[in-house]
C-alpha atoms as a PDB file:
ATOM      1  CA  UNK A   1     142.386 184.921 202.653  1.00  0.00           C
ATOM      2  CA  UNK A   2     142.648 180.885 202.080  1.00  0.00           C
ATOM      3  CA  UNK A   3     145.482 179.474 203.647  1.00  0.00           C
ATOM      4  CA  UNK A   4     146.147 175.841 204.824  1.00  0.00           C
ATOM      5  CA  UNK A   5     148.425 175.131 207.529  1.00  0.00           C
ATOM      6  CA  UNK A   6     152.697 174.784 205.825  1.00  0.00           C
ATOM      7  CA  UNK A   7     151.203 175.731 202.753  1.00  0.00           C
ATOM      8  CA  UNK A   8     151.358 179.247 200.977  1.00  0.00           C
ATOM      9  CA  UNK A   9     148.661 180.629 198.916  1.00  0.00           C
ATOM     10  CA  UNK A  10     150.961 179.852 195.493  1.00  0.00           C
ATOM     11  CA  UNK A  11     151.415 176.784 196.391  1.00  0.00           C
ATOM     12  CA  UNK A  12     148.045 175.600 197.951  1.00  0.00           C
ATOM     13  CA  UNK A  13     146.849 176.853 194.584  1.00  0.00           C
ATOM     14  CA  UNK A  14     150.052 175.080 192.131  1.00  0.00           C
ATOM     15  CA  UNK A  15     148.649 171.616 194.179  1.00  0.00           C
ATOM     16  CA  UNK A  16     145.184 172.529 193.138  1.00  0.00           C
ATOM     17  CA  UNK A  17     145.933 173.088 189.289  1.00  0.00           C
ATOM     18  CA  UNK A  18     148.171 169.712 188.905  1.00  0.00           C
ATOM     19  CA  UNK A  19     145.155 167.461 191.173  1.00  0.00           C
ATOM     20  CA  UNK A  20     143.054 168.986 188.525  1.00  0.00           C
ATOM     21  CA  UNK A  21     145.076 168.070 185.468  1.00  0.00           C
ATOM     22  CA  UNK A  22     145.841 164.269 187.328  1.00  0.00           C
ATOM     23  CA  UNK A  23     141.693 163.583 187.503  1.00  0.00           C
ATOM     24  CA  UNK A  24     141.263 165.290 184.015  1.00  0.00           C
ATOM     25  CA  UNK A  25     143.845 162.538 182.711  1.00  0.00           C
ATOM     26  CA  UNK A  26     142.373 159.397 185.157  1.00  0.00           C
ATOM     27  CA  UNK A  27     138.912 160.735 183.944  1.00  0.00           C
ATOM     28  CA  UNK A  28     140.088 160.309 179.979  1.00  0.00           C
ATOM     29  CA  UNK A  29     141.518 156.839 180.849  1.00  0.00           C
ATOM     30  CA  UNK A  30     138.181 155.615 182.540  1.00  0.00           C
ATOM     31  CA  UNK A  31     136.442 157.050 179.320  1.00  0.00           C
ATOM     32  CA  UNK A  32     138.627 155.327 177.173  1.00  0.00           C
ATOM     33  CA  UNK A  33     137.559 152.091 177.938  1.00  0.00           C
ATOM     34  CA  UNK A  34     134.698 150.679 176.081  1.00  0.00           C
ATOM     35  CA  UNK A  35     131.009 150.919 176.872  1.00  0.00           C
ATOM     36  CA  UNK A  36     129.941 147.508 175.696  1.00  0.00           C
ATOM     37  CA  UNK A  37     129.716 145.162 178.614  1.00  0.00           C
ATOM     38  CA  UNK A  38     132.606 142.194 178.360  1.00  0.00           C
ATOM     39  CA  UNK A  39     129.966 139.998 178.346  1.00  0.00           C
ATOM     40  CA  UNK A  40     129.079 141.590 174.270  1.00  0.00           C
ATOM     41  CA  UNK A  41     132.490 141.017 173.423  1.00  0.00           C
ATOM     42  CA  UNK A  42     132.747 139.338 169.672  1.00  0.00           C
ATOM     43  CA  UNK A  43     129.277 140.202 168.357  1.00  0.00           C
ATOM     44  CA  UNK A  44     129.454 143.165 167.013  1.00  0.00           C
ATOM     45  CA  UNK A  45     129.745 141.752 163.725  1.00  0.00           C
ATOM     46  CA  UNK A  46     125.833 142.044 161.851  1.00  0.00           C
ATOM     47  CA  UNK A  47     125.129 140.264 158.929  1.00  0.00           C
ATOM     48  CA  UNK A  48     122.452 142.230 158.151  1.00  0.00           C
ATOM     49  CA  UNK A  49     124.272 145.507 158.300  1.00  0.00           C
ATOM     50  CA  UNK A  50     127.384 144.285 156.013  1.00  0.00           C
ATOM     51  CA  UNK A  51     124.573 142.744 153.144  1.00  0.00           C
ATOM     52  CA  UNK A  52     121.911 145.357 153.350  1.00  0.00           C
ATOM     53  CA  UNK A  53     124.612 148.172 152.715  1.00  0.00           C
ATOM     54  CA  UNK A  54     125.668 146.395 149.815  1.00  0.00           C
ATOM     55  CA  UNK A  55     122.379 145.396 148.247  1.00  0.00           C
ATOM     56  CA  UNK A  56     121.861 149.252 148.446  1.00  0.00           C
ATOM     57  CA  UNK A  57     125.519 150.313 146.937  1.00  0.00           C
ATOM     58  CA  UNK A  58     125.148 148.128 144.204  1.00  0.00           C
ATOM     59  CA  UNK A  59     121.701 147.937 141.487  1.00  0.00           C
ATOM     60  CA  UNK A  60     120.604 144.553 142.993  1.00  0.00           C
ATOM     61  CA  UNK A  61     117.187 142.490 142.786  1.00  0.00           C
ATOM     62  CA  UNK A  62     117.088 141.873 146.832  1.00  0.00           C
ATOM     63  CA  UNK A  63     116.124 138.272 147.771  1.00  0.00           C
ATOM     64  CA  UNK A  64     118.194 138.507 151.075  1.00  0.00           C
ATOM     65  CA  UNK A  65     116.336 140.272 153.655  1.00  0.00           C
ATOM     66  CA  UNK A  66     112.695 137.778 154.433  1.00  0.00           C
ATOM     67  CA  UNK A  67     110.187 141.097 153.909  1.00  0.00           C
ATOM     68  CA  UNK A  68     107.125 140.991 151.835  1.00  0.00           C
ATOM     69  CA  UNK A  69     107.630 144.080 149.030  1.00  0.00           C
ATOM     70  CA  UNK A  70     104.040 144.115 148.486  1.00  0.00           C
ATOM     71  CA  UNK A  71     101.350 145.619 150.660  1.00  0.00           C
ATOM     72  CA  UNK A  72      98.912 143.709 152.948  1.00  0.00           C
ATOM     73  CA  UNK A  73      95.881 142.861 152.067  1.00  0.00           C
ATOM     74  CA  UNK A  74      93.183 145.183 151.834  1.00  0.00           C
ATOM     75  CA  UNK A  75      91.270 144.441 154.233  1.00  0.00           C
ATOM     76  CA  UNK A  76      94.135 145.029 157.070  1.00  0.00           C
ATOM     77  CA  UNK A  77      94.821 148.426 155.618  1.00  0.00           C
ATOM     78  CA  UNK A  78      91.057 149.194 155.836  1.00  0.00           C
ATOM     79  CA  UNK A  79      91.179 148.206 159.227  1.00  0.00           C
ATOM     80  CA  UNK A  80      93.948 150.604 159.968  1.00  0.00           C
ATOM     81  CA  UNK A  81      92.810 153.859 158.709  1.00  0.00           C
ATOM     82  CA  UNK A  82      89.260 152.673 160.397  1.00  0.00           C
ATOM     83  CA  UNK A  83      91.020 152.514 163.738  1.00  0.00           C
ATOM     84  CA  UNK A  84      93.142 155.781 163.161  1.00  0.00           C
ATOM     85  CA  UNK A  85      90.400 157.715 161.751  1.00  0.00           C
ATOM     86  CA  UNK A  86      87.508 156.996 163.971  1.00  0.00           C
ATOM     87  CA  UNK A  87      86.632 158.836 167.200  1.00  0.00           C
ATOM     88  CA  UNK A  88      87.091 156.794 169.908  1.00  0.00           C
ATOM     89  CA  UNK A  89      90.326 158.767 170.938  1.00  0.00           C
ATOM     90  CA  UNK A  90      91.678 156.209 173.765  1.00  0.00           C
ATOM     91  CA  UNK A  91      92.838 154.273 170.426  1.00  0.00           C
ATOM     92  CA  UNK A  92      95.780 157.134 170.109  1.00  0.00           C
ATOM     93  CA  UNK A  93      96.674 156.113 174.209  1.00  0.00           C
ATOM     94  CA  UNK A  94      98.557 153.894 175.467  1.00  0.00           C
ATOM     95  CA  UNK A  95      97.083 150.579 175.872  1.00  0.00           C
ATOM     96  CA  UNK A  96      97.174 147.499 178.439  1.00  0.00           C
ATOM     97  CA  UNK A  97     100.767 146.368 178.606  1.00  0.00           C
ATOM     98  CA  UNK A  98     100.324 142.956 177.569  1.00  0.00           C
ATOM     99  CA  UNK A  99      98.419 143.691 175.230  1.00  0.00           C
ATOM    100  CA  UNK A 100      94.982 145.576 173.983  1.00  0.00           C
ATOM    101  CA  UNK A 101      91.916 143.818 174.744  1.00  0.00           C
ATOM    102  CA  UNK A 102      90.279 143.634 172.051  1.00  0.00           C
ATOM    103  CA  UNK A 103      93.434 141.810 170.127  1.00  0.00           C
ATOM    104  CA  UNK A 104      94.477 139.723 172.694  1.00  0.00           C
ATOM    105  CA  UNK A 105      90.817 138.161 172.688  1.00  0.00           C
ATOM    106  CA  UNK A 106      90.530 137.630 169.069  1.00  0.00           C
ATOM    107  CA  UNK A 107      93.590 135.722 169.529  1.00  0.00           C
ATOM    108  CA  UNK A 108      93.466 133.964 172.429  1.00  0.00           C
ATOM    109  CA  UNK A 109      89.957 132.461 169.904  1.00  0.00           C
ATOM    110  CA  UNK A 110      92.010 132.476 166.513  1.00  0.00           C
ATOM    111  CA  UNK A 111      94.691 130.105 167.598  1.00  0.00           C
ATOM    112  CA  UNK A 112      92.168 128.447 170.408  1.00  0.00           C
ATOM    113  CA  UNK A 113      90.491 127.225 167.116  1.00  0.00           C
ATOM    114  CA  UNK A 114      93.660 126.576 164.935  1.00  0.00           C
ATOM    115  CA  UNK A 115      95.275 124.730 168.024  1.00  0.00           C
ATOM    116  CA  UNK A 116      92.164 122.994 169.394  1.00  0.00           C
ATOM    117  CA  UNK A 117      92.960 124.255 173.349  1.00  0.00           C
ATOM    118  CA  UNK A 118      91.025 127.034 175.517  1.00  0.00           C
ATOM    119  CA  UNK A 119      93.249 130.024 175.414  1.00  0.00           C
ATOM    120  CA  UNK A 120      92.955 132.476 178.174  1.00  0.00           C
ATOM    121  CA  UNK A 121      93.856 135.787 176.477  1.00  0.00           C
ATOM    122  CA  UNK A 122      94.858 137.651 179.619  1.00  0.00           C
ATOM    123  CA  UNK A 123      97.270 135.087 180.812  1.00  0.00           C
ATOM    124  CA  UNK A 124      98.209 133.119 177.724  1.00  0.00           C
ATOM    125  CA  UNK A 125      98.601 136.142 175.105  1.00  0.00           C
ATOM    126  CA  UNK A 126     101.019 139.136 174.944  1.00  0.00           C
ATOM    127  CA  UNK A 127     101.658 141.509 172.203  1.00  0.00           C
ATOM    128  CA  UNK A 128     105.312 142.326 171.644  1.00  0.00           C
ATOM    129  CA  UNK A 129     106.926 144.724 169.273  1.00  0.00           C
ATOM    130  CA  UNK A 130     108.101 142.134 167.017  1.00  0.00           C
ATOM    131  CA  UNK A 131     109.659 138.477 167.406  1.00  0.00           C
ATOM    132  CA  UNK A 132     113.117 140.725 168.941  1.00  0.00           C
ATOM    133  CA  UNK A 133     111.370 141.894 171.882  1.00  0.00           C
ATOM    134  CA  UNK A 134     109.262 138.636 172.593  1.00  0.00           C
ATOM    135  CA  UNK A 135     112.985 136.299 172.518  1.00  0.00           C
ATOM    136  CA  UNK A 136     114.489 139.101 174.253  1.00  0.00           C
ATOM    137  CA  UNK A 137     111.702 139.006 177.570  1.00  0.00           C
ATOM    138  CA  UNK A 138     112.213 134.941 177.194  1.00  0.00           C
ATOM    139  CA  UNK A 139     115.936 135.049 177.622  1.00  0.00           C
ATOM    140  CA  UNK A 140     115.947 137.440 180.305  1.00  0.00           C
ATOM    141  CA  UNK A 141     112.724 135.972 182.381  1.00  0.00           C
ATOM    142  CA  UNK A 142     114.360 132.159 181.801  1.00  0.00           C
ATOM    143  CA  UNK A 143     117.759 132.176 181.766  1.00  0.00           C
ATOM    144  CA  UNK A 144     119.902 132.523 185.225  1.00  0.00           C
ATOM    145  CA  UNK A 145     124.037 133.799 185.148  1.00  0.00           C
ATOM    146  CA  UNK A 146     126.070 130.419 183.868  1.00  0.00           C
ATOM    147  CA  UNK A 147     123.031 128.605 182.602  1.00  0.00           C
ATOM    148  CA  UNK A 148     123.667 126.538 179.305  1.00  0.00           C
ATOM    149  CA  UNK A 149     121.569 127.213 176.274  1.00  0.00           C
ATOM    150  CA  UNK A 150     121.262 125.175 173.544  1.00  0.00           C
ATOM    151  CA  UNK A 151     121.393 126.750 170.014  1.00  0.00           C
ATOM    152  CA  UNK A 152     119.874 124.718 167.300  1.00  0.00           C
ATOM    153  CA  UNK A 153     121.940 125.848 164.287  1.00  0.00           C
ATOM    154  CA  UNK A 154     121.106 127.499 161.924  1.00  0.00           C
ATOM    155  CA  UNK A 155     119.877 129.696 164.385  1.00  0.00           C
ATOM    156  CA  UNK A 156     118.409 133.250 163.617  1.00  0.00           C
ATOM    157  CA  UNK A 157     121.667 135.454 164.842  1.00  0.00           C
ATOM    158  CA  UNK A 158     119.794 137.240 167.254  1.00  0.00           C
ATOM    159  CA  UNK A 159     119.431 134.337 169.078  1.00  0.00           C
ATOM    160  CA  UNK A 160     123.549 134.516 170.757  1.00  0.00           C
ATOM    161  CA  UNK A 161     123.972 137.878 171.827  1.00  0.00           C
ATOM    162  CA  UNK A 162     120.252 137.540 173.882  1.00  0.00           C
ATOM    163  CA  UNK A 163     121.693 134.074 175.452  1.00  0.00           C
ATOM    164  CA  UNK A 164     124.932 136.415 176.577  1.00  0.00           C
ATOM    165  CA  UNK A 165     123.025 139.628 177.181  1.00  0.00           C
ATOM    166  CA  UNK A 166     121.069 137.284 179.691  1.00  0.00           C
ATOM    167  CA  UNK A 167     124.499 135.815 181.596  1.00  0.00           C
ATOM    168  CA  UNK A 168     123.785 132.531 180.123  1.00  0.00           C
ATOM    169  CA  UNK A 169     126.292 130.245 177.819  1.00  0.00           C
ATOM    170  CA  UNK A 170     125.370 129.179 174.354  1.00  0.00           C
ATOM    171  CA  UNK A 171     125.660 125.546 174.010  1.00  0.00           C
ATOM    172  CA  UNK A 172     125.425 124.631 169.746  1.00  0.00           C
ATOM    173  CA  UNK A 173     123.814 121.852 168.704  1.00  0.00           C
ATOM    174  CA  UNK A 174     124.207 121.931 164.556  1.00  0.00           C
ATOM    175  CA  UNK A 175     121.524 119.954 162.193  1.00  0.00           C
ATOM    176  CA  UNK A 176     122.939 117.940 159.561  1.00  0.00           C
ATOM    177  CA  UNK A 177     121.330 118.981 155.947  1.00  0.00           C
ATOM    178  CA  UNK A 178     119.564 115.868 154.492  1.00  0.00           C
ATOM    179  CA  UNK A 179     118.591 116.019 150.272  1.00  0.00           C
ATOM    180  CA  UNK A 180     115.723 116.697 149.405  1.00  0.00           C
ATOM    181  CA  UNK A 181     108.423 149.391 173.329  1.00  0.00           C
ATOM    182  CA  UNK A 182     104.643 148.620 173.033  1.00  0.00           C
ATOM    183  CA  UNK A 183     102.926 148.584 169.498  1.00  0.00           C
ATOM    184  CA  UNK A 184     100.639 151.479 169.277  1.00  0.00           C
ATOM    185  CA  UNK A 185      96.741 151.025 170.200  1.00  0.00           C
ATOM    186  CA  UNK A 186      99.360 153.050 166.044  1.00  0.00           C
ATOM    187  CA  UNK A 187      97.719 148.928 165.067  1.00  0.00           C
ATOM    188  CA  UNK A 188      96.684 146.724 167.668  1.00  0.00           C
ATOM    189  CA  UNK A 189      92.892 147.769 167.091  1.00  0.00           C
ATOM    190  CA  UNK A 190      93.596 147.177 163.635  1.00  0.00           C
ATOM    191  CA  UNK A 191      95.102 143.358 163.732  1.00  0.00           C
ATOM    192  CA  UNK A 192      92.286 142.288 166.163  1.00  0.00           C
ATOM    193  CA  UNK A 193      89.990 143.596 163.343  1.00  0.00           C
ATOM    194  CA  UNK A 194      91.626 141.489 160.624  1.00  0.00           C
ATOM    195  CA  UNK A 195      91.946 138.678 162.531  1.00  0.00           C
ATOM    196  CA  UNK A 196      88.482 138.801 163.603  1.00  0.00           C
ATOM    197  CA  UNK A 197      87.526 138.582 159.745  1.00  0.00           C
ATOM    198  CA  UNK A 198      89.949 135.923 159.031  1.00  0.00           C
ATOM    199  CA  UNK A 199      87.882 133.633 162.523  1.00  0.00           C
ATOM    200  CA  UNK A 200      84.699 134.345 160.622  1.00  0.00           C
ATOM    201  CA  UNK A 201      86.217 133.278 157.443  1.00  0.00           C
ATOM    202  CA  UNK A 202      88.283 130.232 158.943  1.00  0.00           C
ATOM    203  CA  UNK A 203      89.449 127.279 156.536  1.00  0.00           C
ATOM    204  CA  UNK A 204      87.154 128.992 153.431  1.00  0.00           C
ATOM    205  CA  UNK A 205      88.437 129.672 150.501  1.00  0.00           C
ATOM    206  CA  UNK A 206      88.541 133.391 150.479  1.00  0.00           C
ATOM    207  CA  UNK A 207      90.415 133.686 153.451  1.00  0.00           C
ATOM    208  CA  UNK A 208      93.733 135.144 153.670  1.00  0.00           C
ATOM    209  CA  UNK A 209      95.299 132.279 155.629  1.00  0.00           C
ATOM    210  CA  UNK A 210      93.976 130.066 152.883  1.00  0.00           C
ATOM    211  CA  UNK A 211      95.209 131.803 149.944  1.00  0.00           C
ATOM    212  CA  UNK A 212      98.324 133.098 150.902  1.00  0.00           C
ATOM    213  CA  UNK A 213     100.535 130.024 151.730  1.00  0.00           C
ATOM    214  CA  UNK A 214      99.236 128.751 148.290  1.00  0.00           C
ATOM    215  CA  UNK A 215     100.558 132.067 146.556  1.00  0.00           C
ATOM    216  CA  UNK A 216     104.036 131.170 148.569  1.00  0.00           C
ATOM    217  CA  UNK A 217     104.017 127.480 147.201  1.00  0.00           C
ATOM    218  CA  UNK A 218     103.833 129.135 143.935  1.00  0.00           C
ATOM    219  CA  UNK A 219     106.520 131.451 143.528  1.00  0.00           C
ATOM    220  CA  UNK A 220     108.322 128.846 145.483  1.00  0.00           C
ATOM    221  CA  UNK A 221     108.011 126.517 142.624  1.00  0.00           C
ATOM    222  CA  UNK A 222     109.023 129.495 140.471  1.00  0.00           C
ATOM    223  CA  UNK A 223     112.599 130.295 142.190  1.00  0.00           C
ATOM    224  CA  UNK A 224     113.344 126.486 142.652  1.00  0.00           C
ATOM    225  CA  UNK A 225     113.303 126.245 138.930  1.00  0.00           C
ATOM    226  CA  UNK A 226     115.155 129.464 138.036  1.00  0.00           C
ATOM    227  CA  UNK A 227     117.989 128.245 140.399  1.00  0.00           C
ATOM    228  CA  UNK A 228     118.510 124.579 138.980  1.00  0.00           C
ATOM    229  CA  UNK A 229     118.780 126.174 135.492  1.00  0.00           C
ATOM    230  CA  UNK A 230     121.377 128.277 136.321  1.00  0.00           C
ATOM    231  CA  UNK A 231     123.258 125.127 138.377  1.00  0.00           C
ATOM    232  CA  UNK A 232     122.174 125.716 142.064  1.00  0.00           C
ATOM    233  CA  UNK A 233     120.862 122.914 144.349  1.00  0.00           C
ATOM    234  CA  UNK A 234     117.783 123.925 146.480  1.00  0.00           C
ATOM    235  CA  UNK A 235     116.160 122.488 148.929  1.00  0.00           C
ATOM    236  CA  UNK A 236     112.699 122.681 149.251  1.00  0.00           C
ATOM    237  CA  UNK A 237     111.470 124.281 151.976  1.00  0.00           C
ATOM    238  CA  UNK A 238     107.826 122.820 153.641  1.00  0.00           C
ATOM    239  CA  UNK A 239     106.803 125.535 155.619  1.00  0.00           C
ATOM    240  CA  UNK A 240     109.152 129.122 155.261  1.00  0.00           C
ATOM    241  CA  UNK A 241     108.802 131.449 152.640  1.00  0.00           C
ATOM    242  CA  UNK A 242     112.720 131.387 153.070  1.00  0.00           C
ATOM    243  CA  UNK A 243     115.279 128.573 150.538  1.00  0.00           C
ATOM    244  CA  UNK A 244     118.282 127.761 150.668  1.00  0.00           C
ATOM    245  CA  UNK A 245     120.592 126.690 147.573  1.00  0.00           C
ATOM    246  CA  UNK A 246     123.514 124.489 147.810  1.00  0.00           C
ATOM    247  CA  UNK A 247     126.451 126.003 145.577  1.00  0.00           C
ATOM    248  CA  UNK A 248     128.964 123.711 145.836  1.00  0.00           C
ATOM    249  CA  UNK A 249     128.989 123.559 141.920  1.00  0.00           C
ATOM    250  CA  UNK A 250     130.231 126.727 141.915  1.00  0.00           C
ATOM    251  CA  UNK A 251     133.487 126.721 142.947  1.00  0.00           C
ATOM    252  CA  UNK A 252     135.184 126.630 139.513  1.00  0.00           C
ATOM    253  CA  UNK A 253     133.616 129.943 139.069  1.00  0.00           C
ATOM    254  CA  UNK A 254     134.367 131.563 142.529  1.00  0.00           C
ATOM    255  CA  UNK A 255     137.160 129.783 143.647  1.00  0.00           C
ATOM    256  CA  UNK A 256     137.515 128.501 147.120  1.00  0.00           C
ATOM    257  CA  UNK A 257     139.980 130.078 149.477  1.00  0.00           C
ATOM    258  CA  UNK A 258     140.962 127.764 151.901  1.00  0.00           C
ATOM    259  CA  UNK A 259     143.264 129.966 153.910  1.00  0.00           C
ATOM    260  CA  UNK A 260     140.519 133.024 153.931  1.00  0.00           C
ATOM    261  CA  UNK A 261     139.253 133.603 157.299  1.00  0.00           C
ATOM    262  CA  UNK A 262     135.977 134.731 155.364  1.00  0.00           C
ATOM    263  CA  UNK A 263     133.469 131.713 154.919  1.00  0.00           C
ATOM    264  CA  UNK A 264     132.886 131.027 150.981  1.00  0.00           C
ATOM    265  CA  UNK A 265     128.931 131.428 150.881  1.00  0.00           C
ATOM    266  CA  UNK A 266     129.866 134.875 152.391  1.00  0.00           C
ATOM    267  CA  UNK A 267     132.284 135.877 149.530  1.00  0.00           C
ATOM    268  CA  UNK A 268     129.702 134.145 147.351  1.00  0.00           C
ATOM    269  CA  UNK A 269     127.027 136.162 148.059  1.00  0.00           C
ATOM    270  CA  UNK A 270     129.346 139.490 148.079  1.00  0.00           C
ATOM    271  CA  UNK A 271     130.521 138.814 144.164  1.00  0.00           C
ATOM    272  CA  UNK A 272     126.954 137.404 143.251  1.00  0.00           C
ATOM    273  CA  UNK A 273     125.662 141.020 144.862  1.00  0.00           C
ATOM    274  CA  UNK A 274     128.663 143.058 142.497  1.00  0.00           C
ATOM    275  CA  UNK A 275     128.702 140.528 139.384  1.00  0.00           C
ATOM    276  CA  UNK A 276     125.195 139.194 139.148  1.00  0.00           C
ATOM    277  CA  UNK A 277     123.147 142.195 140.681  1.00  0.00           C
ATOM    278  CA  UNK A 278     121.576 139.242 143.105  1.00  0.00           C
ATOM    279  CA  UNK A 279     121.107 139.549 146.650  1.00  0.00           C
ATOM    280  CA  UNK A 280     120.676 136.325 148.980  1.00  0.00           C
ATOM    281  CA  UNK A 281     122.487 136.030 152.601  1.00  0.00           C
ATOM    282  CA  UNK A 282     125.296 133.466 153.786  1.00  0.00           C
ATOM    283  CA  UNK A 283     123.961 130.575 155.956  1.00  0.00           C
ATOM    284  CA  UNK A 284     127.092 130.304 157.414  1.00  0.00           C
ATOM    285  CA  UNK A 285     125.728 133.663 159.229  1.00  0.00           C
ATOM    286  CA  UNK A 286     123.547 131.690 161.240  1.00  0.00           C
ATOM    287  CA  UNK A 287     125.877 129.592 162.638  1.00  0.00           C
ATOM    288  CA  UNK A 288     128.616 129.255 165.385  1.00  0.00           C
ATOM    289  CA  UNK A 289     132.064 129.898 164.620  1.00  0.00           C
ATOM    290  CA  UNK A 290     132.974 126.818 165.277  1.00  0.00           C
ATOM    291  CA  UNK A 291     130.772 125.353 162.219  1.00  0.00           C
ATOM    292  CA  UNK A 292     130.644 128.013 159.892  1.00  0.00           C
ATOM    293  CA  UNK A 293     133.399 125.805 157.417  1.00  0.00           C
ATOM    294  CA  UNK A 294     131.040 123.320 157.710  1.00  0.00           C
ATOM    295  CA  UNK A 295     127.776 125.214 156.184  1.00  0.00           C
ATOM    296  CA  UNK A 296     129.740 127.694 154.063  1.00  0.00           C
ATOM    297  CA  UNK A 297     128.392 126.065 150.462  1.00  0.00           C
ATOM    298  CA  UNK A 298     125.037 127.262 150.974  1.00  0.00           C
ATOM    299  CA  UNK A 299     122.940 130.523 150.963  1.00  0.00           C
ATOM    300  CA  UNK A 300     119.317 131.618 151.403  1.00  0.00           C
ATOM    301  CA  UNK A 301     116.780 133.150 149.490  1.00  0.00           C
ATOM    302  CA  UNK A 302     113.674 134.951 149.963  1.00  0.00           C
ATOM    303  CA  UNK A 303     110.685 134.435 147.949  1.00  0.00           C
ATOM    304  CA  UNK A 304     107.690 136.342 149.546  1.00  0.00           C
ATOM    305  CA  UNK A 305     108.118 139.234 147.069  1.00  0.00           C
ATOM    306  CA  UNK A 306     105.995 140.448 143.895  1.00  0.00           C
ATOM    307  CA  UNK A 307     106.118 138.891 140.965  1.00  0.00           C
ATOM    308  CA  UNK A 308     107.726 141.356 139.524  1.00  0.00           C
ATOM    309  CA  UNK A 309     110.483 140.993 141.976  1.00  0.00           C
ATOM    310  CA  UNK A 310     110.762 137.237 141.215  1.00  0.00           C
ATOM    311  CA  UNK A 311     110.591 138.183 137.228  1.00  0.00           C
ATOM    312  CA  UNK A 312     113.568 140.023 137.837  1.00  0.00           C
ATOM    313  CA  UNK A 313     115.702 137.500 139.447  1.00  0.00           C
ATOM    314  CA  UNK A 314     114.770 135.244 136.799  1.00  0.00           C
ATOM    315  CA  UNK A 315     116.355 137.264 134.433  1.00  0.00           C
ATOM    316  CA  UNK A 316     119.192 137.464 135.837  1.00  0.00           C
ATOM    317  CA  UNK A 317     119.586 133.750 136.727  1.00  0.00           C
ATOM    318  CA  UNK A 318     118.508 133.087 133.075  1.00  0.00           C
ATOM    319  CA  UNK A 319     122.000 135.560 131.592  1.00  0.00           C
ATOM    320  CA  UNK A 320     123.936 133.548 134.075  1.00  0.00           C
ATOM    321  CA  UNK A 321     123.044 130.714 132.364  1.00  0.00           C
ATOM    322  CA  UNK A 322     123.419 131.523 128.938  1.00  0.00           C
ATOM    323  CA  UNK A 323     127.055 132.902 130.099  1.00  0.00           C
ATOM    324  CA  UNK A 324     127.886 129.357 131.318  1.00  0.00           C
ATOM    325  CA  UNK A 325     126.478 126.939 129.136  1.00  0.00           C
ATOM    326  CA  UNK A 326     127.123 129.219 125.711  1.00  0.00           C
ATOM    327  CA  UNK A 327     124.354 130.327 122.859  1.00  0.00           C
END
């Protein structure tokens, strides 16, 4: 029988059920709180998230997000299904960690050339999954608890949270706008192999690095000219496949809200996406909160897409026009 000294077996047992109940409710409040470190606090906000859902609610030719939609070339995806498909089977393993071999080497020579410096490839090369994870092991291997960061704006929005996530401070410096986990052995094998066809082909006119940037310049030239007939302001970009347009002509059509805590390139872009069936993204986005009134006129476009894609947006600009100017 369980007994505790002054206490009877009802009420040993009444003190038992209401310590229970009193951690359930402490345990509730602890779970309440929220997950996200303090340190997150305010960026939970995603540009990408908001635009990209409504590109996809409403029928929209997408020249927001900066993806290719057309395939690589040809000789990349030959590349892959020779790596996949062959029998070597360490090529379905993991690799080294900084990197396979055979790719870091190809470009430790490929940009040795392009840069005119010896490149070691085990100490001066690492393969990252993406851009994200490469600024992500910067930040955290650079930045030390209260360091100050500066922030070139526009910045890619990525770029904040990472300075925070590391215990740093973002310090925003804005330009002024003037006229004018490891990748899979699932590819690695297969980059080294395309790069190592684009060394042997370097500065000729079949290669790919040749070619492609004048493709870019061309349907460059193609959306610059379908936004000034429709009113917009670009500015020419020199080396992005990415342009912005300056819409402060605009304004009579989408009125300005000064009181709105919403910037006007985002509200743009958001009746542009409904009205127009055209996607683009707000520059304010990649700004501080502190200047987003100051960069709210403009937004970006993407132009590494198909031509068809382009054709498309054409169109559209082209209806907007004839709905402004009249038959």
């Amino acid at each position: 029988m369980l007994r505790r000294a002054g206490l009877s077996l009802g009420q040993f047992l009444w003190r038992r059920k209401s310590s229970a109940e009193f951690s359930c409710s402490i345990g509730k409040a602890k779970m309440s709180r929220s997950v996200q470190a303090q340190r997150l606090q305010g960026l939970d906000k995603n540009v990408w998230v908001e635009f990209v859902k409504l590109a996809a609610t409403y029928p929209t030719v997408n020249l927001g997000q900066g993806f290719p939609d057309f395939p690589p070339p040809d000789f990349v995806k030959e590349a892959f299904v020779k790596a996949v498909s062959g029998e070597n089977a360490m090529l379905h393993q993991y690799t080294r960690v900084f990197g396979h071999p055979a790719l870091v080497t190809i470009l430790a020579r490929f940009f040795g050339k392009l840069l005119g410096q010896d490149i070691d490839p085990l100490t001066n090369v690492m393969v990252t999954v993406g851009a994200y994870e490469a600024l992500f092991c910067c930040f955290q291997a650079l930045v030390d608890g209260g360091d100050e960061v500066i922030i070139i704006e526009p910045f890619f929005d990525c770029y904040e949270p990472m300075v925070k996530m590391a215990g740093g401070t973002p310090v925003f410096i804005p330009l002024r706008p003037v006229s004018g986990p490891q990748i899979p052995l699932s590819r690695q094998e297969a980059v080294a192999q395309g790069f190592q066809r684009e060394l042997e082909r370097y500065g000729k006119p079949e290669s790919y690095f040749v070619q492609l940037p004048q493709e870019l310049q061309q349907k460059r030239d193609w959306l610059v000219q379908s936004l000034l007939a429709v009113g917009m302001k670009p500015i020419i970009p020199e080396g992005t496949y990415f342009l912005i347009a300056d819409l402060s002509e605009f304004k009579a059509e989408v009125p300005d809200l000064p009181d709105c805590e919403e910037p006007y390139d985002s509200r743009f872009v958001k009746w542009m996406i409904k009205n127009k069936g055209l996607a683009a993204i707000p520059v304010s986005a990649f700004y501080s909160t502190a200047q987003k009134r100051n960069f709210d006129h403009f937004i970006r476009f993407c132009f590494v897409k198909e031509e068809a894609t382009l054709k498309a947006a054409e169109d559209i600009l082209q209806q907007w026009k004839l709905k402004k100017t009249g038959p």
